[in-house]
Protein backbone atom coordinates (compact mmCIF):
# COMPACT_ATOMS: atom_id res chain seq x y z
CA UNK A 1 43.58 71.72 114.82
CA UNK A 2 42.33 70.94 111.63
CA UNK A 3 42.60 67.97 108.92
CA UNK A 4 42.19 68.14 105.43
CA UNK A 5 40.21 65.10 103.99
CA UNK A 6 39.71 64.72 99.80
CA UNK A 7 37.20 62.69 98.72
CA UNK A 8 34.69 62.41 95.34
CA UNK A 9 31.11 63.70 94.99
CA UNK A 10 28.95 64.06 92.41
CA UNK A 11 29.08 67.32 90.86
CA UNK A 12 25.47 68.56 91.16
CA UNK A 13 26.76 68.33 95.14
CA UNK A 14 29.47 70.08 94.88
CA UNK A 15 28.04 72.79 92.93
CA UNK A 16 25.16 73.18 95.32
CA UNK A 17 27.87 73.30 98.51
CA UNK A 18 29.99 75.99 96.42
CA UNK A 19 27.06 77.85 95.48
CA UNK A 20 25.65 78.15 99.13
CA UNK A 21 28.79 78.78 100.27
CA UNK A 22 28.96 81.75 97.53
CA UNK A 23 25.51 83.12 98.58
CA UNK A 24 26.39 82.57 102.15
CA UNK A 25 30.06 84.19 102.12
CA UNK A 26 31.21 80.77 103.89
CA UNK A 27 33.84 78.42 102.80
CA UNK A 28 32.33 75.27 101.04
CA UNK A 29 34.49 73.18 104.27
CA UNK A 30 32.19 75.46 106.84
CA UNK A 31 29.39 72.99 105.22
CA UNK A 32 31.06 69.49 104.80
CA UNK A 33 32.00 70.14 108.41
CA UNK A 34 28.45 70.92 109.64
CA UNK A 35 27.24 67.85 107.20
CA UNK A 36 29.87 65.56 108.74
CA UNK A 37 28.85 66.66 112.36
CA UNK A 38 24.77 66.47 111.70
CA UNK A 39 25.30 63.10 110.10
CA UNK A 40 28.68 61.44 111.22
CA UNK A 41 26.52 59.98 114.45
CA UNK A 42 23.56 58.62 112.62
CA UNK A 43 25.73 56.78 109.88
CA UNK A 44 27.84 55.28 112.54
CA UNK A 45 25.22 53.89 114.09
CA UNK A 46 23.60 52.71 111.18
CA UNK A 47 26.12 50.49 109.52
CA UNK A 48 27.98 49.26 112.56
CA UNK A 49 24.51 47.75 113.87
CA UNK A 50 23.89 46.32 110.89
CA UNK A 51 27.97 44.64 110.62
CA UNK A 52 27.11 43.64 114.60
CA UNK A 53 23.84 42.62 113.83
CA UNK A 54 25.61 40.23 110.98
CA UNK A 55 27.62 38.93 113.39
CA UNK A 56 25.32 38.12 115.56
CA UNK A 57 23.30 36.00 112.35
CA UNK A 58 26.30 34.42 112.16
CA UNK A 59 27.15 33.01 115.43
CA UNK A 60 30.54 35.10 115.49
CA UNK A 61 28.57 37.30 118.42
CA UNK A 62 27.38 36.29 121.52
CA UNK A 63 24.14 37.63 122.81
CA UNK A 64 23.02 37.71 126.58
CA UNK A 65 19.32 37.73 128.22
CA UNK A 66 18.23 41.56 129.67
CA UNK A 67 17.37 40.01 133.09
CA UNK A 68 21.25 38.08 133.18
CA UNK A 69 22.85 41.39 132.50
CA UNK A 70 20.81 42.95 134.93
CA UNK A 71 20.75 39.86 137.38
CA UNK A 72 25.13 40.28 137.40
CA UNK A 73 25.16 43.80 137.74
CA UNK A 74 23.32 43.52 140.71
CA UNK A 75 20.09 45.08 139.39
């Protein structure tokens, strides 16, 4: 199954997608996949450590001692 997502780039991106995908005889979404796929991970990880790491500034997050983790879960 497939879904079909529109969003805005700049245009020297877009042109350099459609123009590999020319060279490449690919559709351009054979690349935003493969982009999305490479990179979906690493900006997840990025940017919700940085919101939990907020919350944690904050005081809205609660943070707990290695050896108390380990110490309940019996380690």
């Amino acid at each position: 199954m497939t879904a079909t997502a529109t969003f805005r780039t700049k245009p020297e991106l877009k042109s350099r997608i459609d123009f590999l995908a020319k060279e490449t005889h690919r559709p351009a979404s054979f690349y935003y996949n493969l982009l999305l796929e490479d990179y979906l991970d690493d900006l997840e990880d990025i940017y919700l450590s940085e919101q939990f790491l907020t919350e944690i500034r904050s005081g809205r997050q609660k943070t707990h001692a290695a050896d108390e983790v380990f110490a309940e879960a019996g380690l």
